[in-house]
Structures are given as C-alpha cells and as structure tokens.
C-alpha atoms as a PDB file:
ATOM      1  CA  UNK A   1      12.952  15.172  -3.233  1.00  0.00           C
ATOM      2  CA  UNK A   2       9.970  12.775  -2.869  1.00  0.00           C
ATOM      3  CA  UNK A   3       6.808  14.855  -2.315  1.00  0.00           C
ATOM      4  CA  UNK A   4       4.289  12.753   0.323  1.00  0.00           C
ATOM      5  CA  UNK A   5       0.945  13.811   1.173  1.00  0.00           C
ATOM      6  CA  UNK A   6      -1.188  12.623   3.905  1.00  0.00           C
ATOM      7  CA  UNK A   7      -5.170  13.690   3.054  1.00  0.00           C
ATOM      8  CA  UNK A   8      -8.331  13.259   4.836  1.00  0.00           C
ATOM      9  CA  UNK A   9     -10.299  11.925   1.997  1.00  0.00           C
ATOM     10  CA  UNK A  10     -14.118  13.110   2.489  1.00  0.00           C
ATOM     11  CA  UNK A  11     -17.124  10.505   2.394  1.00  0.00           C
ATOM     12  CA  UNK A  12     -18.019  10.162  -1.528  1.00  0.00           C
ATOM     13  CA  UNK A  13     -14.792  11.267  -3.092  1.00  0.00           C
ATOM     14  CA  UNK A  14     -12.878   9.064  -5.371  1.00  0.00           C
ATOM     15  CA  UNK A  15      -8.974   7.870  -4.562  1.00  0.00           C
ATOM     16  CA  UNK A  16      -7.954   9.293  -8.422  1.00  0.00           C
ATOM     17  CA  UNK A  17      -8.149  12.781 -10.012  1.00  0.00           C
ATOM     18  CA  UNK A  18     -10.400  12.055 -12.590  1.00  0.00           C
ATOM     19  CA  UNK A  19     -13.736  10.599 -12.933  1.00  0.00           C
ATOM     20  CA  UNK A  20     -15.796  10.486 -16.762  1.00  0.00           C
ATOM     21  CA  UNK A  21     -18.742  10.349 -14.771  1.00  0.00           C
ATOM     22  CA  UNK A  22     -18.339  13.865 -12.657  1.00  0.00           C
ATOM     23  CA  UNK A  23     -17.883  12.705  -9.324  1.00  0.00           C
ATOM     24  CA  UNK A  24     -15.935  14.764  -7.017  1.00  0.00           C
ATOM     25  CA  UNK A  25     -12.012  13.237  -6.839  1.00  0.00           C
ATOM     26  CA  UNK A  26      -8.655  14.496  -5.883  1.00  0.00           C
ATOM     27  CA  UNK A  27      -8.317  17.342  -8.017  1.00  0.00           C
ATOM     28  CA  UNK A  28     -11.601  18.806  -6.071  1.00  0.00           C
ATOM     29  CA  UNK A  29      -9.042  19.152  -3.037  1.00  0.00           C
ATOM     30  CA  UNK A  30      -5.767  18.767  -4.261  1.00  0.00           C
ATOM     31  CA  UNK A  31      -3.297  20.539  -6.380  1.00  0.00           C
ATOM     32  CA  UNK A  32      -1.069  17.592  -6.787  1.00  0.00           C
ATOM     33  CA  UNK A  33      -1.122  16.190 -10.579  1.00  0.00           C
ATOM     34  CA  UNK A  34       2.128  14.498  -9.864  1.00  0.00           C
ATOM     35  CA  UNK A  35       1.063  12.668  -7.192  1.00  0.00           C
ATOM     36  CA  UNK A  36      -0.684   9.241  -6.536  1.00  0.00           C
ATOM     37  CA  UNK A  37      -2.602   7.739  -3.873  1.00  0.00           C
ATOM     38  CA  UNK A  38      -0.917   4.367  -2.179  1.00  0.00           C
ATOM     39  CA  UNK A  39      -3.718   2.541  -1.879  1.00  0.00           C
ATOM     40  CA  UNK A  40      -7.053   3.935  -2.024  1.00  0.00           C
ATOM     41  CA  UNK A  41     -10.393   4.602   0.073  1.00  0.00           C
ATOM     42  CA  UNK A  42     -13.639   3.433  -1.562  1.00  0.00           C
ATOM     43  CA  UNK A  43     -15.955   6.062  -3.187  1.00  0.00           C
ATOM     44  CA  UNK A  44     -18.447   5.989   0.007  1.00  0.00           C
ATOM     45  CA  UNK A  45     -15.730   5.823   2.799  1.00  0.00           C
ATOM     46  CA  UNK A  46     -13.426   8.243   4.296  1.00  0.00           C
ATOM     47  CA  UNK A  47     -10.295   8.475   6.124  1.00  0.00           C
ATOM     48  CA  UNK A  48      -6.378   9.237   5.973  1.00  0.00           C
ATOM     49  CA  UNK A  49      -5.387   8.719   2.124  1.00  0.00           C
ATOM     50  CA  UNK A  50      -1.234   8.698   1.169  1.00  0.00           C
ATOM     51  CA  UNK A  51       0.088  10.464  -1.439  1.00  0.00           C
ATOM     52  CA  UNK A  52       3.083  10.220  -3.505  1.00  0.00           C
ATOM     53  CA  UNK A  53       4.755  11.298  -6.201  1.00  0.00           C
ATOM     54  CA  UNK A  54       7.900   8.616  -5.796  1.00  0.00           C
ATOM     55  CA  UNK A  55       6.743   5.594  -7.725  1.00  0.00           C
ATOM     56  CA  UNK A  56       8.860   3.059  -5.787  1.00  0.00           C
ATOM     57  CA  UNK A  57       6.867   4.260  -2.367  1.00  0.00           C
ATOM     58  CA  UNK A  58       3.839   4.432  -3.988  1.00  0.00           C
ATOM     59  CA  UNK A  59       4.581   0.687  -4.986  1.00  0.00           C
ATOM     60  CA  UNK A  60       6.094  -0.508  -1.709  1.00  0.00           C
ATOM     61  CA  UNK A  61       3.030   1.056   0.046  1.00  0.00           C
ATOM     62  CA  UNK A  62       0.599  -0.097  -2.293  1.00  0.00           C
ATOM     63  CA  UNK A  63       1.458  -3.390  -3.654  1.00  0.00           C
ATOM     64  CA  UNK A  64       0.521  -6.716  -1.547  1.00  0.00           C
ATOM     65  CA  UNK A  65       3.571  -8.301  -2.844  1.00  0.00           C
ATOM     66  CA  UNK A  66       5.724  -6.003  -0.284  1.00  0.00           C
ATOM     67  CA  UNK A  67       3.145  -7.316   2.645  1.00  0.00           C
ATOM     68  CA  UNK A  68       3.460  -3.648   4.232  1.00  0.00           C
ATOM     69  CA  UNK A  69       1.712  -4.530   7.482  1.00  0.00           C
ATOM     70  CA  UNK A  70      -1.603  -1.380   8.009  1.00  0.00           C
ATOM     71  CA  UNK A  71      -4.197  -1.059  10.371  1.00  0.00           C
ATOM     72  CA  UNK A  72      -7.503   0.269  10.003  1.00  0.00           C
ATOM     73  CA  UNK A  73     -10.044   1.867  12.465  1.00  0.00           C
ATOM     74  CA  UNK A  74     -13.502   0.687  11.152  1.00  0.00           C
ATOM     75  CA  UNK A  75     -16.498   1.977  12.221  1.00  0.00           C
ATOM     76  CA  UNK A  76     -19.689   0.422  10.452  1.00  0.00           C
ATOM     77  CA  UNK A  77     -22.905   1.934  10.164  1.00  0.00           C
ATOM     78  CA  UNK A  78     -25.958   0.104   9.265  1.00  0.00           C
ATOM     79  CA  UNK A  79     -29.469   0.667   8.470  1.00  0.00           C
ATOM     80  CA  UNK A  80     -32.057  -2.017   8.882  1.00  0.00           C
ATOM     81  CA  UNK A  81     -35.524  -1.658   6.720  1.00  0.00           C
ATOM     82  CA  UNK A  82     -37.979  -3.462   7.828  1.00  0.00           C
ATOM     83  CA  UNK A  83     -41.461  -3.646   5.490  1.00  0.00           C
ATOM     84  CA  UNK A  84     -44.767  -5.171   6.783  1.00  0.00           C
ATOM     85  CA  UNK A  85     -46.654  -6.895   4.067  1.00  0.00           C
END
C-alpha cells in the first residue's frame, strides 16, 4: 500500500533527509526513510510538503512533464534598508 504524507515543512528546513552541511531536514521531523518529497519547499520557506514512498506518484506529482496543475498561497515579506551616506 502506497504510504503518503502531507507535512508542514517549518521555515529553514530542507525538502531531503540529509544535509553534509548540518542543517535541520526531514529526518529532524520525520520517521519516514522510505519516503520522498514530490516537489520541494526552498530552505527559507514553509508550507504543506507531499510525501511518498510510491515512485510513480512521486513522479506524476513532481515531474513538469505530467503538467499536474498546483496552486500556491504566497505571502512575501520584504525588508527595505535604507543607508544615508
């Protein structure tokens, strides 16, 4: 049976289960070594992340060539600097 997990991926986590540089991933949260994310979240973003542990989803999910229609909810936060000479 194909195993899917829906996660709320935290701000500065990566969209893998291992990092050489010791950044928190995955494995921090999850025990899931099976599994694999279909599509990912950048390191300094967060939001709903899919997990599987069917390759064919993962692919159909993941892979533009299957033009699986998504929708994101953005919200962008920005921080102006301004410096007087």
């Amino acid at each position: 049976m194909t195993k899917l997990i829906l996660f709320n991926k935290p701000f500065r986590v990566l969209s893998q289960f291992t990092d050489e540089d010791g950044r928190q991933t995955l494995a921090d949260y999850l025990d899931a070594p099976k599994c694999r994310a279909a599509g990912r979240l950048d390191f300094d973003s967060e939001g709903l992340l899919v997990l599987t542990d069917n390759g064919q989803l993962q692919q159909q999910i993941a892979n533009p060539r299957h033009k699986l229609w998504k929708t994101y909810l953005v919200q962008v936060l920005s921080l102006i600097h301004i410096s007087e000479p």
